[in-house]
C-alpha atoms as a PDB file:
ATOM      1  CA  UNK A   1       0.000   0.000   0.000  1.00  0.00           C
ATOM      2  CA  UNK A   2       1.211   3.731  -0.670  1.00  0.00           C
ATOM      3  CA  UNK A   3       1.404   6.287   1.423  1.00  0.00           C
ATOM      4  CA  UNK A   4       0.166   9.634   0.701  1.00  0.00           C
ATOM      5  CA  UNK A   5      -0.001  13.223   2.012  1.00  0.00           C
ATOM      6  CA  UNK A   6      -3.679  15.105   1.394  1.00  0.00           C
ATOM      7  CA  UNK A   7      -4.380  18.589   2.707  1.00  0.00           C
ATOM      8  CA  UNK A   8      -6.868  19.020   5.379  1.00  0.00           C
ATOM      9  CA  UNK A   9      -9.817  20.316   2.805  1.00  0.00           C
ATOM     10  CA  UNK A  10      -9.183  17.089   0.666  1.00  0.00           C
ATOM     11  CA  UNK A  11      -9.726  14.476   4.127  1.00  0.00           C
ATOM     12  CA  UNK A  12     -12.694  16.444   4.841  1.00  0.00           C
ATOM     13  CA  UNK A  13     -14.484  15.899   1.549  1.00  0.00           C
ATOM     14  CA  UNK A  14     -13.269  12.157   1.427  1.00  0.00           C
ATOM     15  CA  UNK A  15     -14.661  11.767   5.126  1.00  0.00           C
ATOM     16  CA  UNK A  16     -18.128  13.496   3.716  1.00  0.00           C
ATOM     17  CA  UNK A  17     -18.491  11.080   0.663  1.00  0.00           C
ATOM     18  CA  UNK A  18     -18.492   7.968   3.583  1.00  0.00           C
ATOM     19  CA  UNK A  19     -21.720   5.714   2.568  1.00  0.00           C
ATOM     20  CA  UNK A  20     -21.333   3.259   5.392  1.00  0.00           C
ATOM     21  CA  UNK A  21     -19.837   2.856   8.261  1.00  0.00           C
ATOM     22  CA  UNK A  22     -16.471   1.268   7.808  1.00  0.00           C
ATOM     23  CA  UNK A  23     -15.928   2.583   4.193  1.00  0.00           C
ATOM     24  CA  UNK A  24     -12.405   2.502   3.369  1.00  0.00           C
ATOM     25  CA  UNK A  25     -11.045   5.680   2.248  1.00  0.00           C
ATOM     26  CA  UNK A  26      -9.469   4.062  -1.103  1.00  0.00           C
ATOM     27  CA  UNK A  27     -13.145   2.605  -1.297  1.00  0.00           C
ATOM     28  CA  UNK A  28     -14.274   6.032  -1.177  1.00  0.00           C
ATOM     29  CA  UNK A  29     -11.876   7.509  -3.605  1.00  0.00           C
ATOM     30  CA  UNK A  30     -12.519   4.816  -6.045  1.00  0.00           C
ATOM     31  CA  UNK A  31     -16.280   5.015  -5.796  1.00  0.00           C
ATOM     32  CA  UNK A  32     -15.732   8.131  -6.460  1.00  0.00           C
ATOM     33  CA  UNK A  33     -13.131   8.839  -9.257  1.00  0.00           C
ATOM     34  CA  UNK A  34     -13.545   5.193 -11.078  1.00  0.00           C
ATOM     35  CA  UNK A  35     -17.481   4.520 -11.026  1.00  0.00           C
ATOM     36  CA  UNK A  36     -17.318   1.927 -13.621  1.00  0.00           C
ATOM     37  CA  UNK A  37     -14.448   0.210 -11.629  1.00  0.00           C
ATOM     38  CA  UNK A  38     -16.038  -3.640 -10.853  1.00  0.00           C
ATOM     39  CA  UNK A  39     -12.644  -4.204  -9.641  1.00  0.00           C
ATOM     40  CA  UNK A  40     -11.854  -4.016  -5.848  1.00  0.00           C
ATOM     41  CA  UNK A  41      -8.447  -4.120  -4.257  1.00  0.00           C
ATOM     42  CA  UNK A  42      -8.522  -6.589  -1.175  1.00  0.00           C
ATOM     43  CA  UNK A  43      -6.776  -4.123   1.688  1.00  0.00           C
ATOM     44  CA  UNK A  44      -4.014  -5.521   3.205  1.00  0.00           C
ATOM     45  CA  UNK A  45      -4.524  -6.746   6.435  1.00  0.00           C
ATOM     46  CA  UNK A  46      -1.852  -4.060   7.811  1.00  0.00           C
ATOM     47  CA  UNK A  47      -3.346  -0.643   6.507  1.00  0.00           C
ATOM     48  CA  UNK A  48      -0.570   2.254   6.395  1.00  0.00           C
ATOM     49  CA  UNK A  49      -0.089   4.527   8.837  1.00  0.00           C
ATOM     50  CA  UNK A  50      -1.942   7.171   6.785  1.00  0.00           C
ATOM     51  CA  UNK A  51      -4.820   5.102   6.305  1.00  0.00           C
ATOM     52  CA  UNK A  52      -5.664   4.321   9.643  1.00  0.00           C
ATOM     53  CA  UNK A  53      -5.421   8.006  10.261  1.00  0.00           C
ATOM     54  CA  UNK A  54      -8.300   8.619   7.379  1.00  0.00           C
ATOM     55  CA  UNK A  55      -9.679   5.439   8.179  1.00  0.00           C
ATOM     56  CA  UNK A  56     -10.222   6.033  12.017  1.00  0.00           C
ATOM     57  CA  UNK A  57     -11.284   9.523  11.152  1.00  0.00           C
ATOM     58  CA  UNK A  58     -13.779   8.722   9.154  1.00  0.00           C
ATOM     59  CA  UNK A  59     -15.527   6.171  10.754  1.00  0.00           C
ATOM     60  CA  UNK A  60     -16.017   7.854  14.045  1.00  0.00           C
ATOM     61  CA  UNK A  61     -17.313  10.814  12.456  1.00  0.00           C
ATOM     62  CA  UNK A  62     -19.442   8.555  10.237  1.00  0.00           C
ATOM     63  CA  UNK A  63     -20.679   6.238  13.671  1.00  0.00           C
ATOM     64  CA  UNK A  64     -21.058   9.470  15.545  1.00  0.00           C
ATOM     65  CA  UNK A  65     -23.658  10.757  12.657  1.00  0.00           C
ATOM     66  CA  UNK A  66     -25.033   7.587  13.010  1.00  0.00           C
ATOM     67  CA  UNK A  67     -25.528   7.595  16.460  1.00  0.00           C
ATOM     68  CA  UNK A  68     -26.574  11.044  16.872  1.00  0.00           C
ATOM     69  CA  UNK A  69     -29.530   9.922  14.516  1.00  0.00           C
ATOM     70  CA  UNK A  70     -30.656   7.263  16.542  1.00  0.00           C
ATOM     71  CA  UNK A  71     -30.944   9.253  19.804  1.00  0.00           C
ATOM     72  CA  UNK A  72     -33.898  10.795  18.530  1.00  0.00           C
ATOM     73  CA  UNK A  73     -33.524  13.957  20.022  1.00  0.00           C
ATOM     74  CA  UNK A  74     -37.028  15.215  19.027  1.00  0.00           C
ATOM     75  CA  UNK A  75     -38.273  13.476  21.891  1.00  0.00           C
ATOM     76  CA  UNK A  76     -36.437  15.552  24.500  1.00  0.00           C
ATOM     77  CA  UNK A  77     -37.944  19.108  25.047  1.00  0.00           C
ATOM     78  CA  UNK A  78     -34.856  20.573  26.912  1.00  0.00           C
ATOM     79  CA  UNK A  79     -32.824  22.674  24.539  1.00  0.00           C
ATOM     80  CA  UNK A  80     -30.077  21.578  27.342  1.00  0.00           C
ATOM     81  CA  UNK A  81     -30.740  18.086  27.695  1.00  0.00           C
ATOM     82  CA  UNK A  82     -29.843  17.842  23.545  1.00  0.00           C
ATOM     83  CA  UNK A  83     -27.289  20.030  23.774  1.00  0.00           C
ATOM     84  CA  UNK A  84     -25.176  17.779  26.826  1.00  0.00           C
ATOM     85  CA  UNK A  85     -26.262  14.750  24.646  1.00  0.00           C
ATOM     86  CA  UNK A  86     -24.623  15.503  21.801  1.00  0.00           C
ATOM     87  CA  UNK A  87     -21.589  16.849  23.594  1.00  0.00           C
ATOM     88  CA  UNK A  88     -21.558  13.479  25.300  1.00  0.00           C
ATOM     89  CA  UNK A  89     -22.066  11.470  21.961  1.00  0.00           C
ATOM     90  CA  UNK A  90     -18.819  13.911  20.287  1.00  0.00           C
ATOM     91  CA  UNK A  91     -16.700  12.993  23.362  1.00  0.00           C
ATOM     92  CA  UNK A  92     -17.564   9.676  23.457  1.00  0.00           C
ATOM     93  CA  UNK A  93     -16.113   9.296  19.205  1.00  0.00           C
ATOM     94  CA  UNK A  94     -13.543  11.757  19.740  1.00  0.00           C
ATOM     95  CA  UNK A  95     -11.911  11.045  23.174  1.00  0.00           C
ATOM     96  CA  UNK A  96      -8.507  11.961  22.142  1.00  0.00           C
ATOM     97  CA  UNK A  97      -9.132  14.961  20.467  1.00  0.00           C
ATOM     98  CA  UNK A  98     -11.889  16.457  22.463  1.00  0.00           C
ATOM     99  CA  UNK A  99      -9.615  18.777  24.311  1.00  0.00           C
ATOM    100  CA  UNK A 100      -9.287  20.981  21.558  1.00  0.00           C
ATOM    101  CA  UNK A 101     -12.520  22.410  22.982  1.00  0.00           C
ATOM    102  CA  UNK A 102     -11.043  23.638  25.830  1.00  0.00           C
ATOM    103  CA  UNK A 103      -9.640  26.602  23.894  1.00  0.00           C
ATOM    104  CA  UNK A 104     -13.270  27.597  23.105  1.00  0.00           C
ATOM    105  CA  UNK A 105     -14.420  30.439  24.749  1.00  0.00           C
ATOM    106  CA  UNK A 106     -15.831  34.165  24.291  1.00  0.00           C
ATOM    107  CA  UNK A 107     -15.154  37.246  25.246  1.00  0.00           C
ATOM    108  CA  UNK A 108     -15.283  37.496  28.478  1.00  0.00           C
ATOM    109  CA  UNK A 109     -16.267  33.755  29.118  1.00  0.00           C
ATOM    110  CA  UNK A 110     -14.399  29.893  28.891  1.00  0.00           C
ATOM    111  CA  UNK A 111     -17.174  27.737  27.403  1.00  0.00           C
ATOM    112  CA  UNK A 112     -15.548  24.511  28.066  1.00  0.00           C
ATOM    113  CA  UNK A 113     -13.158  23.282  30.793  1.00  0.00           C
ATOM    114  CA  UNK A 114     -12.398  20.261  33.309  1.00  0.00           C
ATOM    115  CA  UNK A 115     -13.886  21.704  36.616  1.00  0.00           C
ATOM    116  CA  UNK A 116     -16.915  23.442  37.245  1.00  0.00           C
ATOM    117  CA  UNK A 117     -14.905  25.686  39.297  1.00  0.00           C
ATOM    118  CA  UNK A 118     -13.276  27.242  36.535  1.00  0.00           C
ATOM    119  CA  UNK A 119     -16.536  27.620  34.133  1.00  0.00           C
ATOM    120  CA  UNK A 120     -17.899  29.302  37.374  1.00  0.00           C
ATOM    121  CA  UNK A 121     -14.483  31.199  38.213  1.00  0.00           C
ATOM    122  CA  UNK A 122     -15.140  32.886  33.968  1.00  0.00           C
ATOM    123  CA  UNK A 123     -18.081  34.726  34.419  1.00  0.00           C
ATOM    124  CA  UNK A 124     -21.601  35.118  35.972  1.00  0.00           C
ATOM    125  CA  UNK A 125     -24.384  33.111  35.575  1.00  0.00           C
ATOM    126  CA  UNK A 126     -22.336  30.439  33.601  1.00  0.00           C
ATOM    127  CA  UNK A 127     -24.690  27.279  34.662  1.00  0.00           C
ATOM    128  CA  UNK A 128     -21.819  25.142  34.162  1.00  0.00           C
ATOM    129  CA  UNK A 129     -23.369  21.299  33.702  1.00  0.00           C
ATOM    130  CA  UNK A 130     -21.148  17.807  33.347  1.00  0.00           C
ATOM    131  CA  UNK A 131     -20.674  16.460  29.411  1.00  0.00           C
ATOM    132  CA  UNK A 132     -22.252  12.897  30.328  1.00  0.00           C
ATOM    133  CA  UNK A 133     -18.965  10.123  31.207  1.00  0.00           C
ATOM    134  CA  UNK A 134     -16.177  12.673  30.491  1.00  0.00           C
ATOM    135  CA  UNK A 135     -14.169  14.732  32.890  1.00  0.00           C
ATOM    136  CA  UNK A 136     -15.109  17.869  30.532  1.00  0.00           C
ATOM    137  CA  UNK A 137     -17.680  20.182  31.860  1.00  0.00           C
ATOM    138  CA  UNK A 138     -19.487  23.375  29.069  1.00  0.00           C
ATOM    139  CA  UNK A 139     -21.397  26.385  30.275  1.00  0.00           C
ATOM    140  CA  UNK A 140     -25.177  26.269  29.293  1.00  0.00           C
ATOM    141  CA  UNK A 141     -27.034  29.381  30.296  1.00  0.00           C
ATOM    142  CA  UNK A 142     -27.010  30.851  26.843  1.00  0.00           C
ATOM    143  CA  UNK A 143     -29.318  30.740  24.251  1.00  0.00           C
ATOM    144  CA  UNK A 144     -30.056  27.975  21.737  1.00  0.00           C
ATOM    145  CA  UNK A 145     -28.576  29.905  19.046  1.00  0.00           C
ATOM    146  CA  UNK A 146     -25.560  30.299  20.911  1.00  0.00           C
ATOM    147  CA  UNK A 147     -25.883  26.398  21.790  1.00  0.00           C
ATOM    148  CA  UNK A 148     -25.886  25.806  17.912  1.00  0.00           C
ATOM    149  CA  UNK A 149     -23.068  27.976  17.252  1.00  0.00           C
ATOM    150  CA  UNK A 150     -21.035  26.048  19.626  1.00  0.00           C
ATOM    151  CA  UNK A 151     -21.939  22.768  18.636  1.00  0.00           C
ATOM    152  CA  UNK A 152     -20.893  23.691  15.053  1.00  0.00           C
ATOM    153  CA  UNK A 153     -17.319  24.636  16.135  1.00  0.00           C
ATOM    154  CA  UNK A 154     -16.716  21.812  18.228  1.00  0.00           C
ATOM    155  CA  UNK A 155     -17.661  19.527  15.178  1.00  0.00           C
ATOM    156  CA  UNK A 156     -15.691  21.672  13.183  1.00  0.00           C
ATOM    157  CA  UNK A 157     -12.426  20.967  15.514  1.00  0.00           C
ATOM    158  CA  UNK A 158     -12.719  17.778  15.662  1.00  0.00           C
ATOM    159  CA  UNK A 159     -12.804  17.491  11.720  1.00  0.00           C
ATOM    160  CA  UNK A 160     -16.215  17.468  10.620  1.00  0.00           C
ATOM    161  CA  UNK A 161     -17.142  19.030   6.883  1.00  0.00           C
ATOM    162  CA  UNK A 162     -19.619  21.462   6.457  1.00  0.00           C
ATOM    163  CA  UNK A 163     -22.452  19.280   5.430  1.00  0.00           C
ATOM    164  CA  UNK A 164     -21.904  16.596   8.448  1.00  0.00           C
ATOM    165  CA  UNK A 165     -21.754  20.076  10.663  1.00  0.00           C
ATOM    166  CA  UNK A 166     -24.880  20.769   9.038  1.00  0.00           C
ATOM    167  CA  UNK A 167     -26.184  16.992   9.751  1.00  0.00           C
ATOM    168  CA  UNK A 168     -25.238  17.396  13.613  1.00  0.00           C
ATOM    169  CA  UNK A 169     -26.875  20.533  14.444  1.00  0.00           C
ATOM    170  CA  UNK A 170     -30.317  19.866  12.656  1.00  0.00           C
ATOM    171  CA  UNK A 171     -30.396  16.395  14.473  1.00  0.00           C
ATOM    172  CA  UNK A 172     -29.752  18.683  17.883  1.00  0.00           C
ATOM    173  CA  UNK A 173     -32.238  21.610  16.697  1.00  0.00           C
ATOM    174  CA  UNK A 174     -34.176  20.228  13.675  1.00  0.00           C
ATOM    175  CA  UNK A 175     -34.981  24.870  13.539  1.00  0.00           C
ATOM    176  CA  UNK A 176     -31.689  25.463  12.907  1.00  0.00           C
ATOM    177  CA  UNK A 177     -32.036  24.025   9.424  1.00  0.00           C
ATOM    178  CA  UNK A 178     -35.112  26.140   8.772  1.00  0.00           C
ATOM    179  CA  UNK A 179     -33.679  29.285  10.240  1.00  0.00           C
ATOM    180  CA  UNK A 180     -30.533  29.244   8.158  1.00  0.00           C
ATOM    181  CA  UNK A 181     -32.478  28.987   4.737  1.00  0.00           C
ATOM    182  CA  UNK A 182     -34.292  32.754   6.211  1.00  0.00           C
END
């Protein structure tokens, strides 16, 4: 197998074309640019090292959109409830590079961190709650807009394209689909 170097933009596109879970990213490409191609290439039972990165990347992304489908978050009326749900469901695929959302913050306020202490220590009224079997805790009193905003840029850290950014946040807040087509 070869190894080869892709800029971020191109992984992001061949993690958006995923069909099913598992999907190789040579399956991908060759779905892709050869459509007529009956011809499949057995991978090797050692995948390269840049394979399992692309690989690994896009399978949790693709299990985490498939997950976050199944929770059926219609059912839950708390904006807050969906919003520490999905959190949970994003740490849960991403557990080594959730930390990147601990650089997330606003002016004057830390959204994200690994005490309540210092959500409550960044400004008032923060309402800091627990992200569900992680040692990461977010701030929550803030509006569902804001709530979607955030949920778009941690997806977006931990390498999600636009589209699967777009998939998250209407399963969290099937409005924000409507609203963004005003």
């Amino acid at each position: 197998m070869k190894h080869i170097e892709i800029d971020d933009d191109l992984y992001h596109f061949i993690a958006s074309q995923t069909q099913h879970i598992g999907e190789s990213a040579s399956d991908i490409l060759r779905r892709l640019v050869m459509p007529n191609s009956v011809a499949k290439v057995k991978s090797s039972s050692q995948p390269s090292t840049t394979s399992q990165v692309l690989s690994h990347g896009v399978n949790a992304q693709a299990q985490c959109l498939a997950d976050a489908a199944q929770l059926d978050l219609t059912n839950e009326p708390k904006v807050v409830s969906r919003f520490l749900r999905m959190l949970a469901l994003l740490h849960h695929h991403h557990q080594e590079d959730f930390a990147k959302v601990l650089g997330m913050g606003g002016r004057n306020r830390t959204y994200f961190a690994t005490s309540k202490e210092t959500l409550l220590a960044s400004g008032s009224s923060t309402n800091p709650k627990a992200i569900a079997d992680s040692t990461y805790w977010v701030i929550t009193n803030n509006n569902t807009a804001k709530k979607v905003t955030m949920l778009t840029e941690v997806a977006q850290l931990l390498g999600y394209s636009e589209q699967q950014v777009t998939q998250l946040t209407t399963l969290f807040y099937p409005e924000s689909a409507t609203e963004s087509t005003k």
